[in-house]
C-alpha atoms as a PDB file:
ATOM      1  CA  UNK A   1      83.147  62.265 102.765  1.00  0.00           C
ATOM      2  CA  UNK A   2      86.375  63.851 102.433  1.00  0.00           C
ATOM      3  CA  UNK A   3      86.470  67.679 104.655  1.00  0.00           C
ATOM      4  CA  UNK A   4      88.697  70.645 103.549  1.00  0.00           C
ATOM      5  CA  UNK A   5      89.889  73.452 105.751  1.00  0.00           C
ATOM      6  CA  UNK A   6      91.364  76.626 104.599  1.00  0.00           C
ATOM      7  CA  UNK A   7      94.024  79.178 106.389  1.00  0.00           C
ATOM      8  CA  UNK A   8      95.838  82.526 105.705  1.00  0.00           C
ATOM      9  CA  UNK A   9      94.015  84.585 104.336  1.00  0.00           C
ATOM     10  CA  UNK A  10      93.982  88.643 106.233  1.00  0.00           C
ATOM     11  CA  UNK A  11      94.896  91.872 105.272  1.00  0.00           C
ATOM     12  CA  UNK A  12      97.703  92.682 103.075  1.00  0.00           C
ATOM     13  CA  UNK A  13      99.487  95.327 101.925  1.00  0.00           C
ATOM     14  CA  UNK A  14     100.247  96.139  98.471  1.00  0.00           C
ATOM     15  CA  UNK A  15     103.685  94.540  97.434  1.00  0.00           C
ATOM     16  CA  UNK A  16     103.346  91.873 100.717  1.00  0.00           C
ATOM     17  CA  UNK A  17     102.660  88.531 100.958  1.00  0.00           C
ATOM     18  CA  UNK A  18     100.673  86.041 101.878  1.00  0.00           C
ATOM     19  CA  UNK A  19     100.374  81.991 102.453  1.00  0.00           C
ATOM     20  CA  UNK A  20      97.294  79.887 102.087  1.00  0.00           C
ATOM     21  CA  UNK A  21      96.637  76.385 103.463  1.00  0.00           C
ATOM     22  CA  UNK A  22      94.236  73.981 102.858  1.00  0.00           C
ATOM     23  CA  UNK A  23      94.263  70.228 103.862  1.00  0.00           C
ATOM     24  CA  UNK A  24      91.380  67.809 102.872  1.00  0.00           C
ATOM     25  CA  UNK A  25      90.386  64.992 105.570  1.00  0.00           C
ATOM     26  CA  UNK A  26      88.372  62.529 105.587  1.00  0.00           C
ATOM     27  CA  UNK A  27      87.766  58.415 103.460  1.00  0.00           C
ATOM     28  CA  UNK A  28      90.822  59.646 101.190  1.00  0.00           C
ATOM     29  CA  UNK A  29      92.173  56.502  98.803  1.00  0.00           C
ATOM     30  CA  UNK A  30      94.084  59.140  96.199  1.00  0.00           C
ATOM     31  CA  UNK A  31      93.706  63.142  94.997  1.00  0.00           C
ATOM     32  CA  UNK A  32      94.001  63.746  91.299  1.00  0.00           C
ATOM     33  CA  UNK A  33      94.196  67.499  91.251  1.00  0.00           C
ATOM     34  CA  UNK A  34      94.479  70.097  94.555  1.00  0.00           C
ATOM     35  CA  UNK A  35      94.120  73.829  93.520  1.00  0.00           C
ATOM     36  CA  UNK A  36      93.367  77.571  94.293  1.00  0.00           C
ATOM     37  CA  UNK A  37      90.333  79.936  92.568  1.00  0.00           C
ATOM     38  CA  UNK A  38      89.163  83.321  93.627  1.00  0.00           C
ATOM     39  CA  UNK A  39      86.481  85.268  93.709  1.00  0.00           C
ATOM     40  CA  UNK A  40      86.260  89.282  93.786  1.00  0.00           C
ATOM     41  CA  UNK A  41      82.986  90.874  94.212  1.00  0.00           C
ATOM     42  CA  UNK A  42      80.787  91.086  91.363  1.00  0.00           C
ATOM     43  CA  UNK A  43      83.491  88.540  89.462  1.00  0.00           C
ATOM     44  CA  UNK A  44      82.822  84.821  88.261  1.00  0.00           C
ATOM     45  CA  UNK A  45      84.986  82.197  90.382  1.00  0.00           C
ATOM     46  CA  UNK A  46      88.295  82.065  88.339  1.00  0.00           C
ATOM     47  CA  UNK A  47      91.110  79.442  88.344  1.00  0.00           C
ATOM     48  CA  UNK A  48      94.578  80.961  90.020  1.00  0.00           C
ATOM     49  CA  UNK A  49      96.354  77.533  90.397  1.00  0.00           C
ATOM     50  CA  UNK A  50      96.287  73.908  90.141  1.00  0.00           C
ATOM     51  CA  UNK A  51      98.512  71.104  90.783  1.00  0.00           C
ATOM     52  CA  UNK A  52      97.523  67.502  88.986  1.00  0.00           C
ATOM     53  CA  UNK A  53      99.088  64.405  90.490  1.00  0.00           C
ATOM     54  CA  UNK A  54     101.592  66.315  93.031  1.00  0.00           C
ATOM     55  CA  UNK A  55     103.943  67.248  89.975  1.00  0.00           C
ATOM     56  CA  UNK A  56     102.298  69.106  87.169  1.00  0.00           C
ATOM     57  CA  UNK A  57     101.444  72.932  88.003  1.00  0.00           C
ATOM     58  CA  UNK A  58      99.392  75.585  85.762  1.00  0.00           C
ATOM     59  CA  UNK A  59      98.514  79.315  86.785  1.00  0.00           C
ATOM     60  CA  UNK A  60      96.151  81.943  85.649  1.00  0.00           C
ATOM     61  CA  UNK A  61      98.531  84.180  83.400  1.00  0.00           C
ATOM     62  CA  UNK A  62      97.746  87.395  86.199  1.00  0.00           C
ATOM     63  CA  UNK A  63      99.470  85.078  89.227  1.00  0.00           C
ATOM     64  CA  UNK A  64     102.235  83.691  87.033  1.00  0.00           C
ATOM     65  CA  UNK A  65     105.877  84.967  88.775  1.00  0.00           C
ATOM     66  CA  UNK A  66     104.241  86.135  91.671  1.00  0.00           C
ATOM     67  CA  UNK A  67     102.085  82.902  93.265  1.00  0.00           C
ATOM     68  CA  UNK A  68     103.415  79.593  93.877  1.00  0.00           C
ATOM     69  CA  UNK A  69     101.473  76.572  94.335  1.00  0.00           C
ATOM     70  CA  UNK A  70     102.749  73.478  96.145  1.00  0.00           C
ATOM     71  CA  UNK A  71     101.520  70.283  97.687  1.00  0.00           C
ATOM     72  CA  UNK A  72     102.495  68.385 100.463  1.00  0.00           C
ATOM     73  CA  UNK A  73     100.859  64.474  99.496  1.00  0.00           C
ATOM     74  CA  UNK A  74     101.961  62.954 102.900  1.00  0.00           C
ATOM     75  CA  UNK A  75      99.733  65.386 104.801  1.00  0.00           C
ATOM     76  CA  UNK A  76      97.217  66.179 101.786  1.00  0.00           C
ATOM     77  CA  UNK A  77      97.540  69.857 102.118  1.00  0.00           C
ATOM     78  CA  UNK A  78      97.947  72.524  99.094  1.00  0.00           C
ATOM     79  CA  UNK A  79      99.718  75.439  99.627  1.00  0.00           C
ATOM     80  CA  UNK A  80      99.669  78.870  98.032  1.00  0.00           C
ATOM     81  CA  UNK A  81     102.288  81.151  98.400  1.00  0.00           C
ATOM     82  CA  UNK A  82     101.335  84.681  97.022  1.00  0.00           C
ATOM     83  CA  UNK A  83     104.324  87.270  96.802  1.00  0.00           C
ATOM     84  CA  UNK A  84     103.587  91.002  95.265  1.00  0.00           C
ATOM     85  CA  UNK A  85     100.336  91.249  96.000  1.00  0.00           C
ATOM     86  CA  UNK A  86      98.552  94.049  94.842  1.00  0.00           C
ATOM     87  CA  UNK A  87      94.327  95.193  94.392  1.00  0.00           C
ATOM     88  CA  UNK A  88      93.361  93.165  91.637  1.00  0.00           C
ATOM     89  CA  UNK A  89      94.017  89.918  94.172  1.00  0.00           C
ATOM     90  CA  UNK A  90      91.232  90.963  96.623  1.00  0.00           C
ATOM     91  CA  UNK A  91      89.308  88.096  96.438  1.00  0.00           C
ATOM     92  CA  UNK A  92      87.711  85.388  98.710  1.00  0.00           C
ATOM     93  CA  UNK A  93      89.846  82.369  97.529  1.00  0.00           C
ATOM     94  CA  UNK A  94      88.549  78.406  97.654  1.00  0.00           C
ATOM     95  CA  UNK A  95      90.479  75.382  97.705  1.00  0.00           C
ATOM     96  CA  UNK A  96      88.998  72.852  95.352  1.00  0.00           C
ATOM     97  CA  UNK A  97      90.507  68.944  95.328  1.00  0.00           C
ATOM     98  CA  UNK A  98      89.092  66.908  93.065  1.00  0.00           C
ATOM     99  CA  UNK A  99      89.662  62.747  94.598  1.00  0.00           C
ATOM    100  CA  UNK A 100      89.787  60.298  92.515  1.00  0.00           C
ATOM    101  CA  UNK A 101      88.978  57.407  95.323  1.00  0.00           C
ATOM    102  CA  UNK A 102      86.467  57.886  96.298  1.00  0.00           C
ATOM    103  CA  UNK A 103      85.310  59.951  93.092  1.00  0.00           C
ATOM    104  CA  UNK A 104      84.293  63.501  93.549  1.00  0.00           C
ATOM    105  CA  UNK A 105      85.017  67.440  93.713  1.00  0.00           C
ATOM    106  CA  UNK A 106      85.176  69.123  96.849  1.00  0.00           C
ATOM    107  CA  UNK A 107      85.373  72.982  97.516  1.00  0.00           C
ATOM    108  CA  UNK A 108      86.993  74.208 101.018  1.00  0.00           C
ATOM    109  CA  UNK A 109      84.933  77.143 103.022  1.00  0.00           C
ATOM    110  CA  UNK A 110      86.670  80.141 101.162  1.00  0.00           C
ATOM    111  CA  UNK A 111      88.973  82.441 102.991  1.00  0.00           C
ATOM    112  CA  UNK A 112      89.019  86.568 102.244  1.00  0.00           C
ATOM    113  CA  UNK A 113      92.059  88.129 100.845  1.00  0.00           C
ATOM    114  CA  UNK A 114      92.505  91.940 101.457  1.00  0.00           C
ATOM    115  CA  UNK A 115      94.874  93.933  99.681  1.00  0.00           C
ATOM    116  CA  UNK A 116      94.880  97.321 101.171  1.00  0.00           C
ATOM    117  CA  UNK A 117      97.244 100.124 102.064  1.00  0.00           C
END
């Protein structure tokens, strides 16, 4: 069973900035993809970033200059940095890794995102 916690999420400010965490624990052999998707109320869950393979990155075209994704393999934790934050990011936002050994998809807790004046 592989375990994923989340962290950093709060209250923002519009134009601030923000830095989720989430590492994934557990019977871990090897993690094909680690990424970021939100949630705002009344919304479908959307995709806001992924990385494949610790290399290869692709972001939702409303987070692209202003959120970075990264992943740190050694410690199997995904970062997202989020810069410029404004309203429409208000979301509750889940980690999802999808593991390859052993196979299957696995979505963290969620964590709430604010952006507020």
């Amino acid at each position: 069973q592989v375990q994923l916690v989340e962290s950093g999420g709060g209250l923002v400010q519009p134009g601030g900035s923000l830095r989720l965490s989430c590492k994934a624990s557990g019977n871990i052999v090897r993690i094909f993809t680690m990424g970021w998707y939100r949630q705002a109320p009344g919304k479908q869950r959307e995709l806001v970033a992924v990385i494949i393979s610790g290399e290869i990155t692709t972001y939702a075209d409303s987070v692209k200059g202003r959120f970075t994704i990264s992943r740190n393999s050694a410690k199997d934790t995904v970062y997202l940095q989020m810069n410029s934050l404004n309203s429409e990011d208000t979301a509750v936002y889940y980690c999802k890794v999808v593991v390859l050994s052993p196979a299957g998809d696995y979505w963290g807790q969620g964590t709430q995102v604010t952006v507020s004046s």
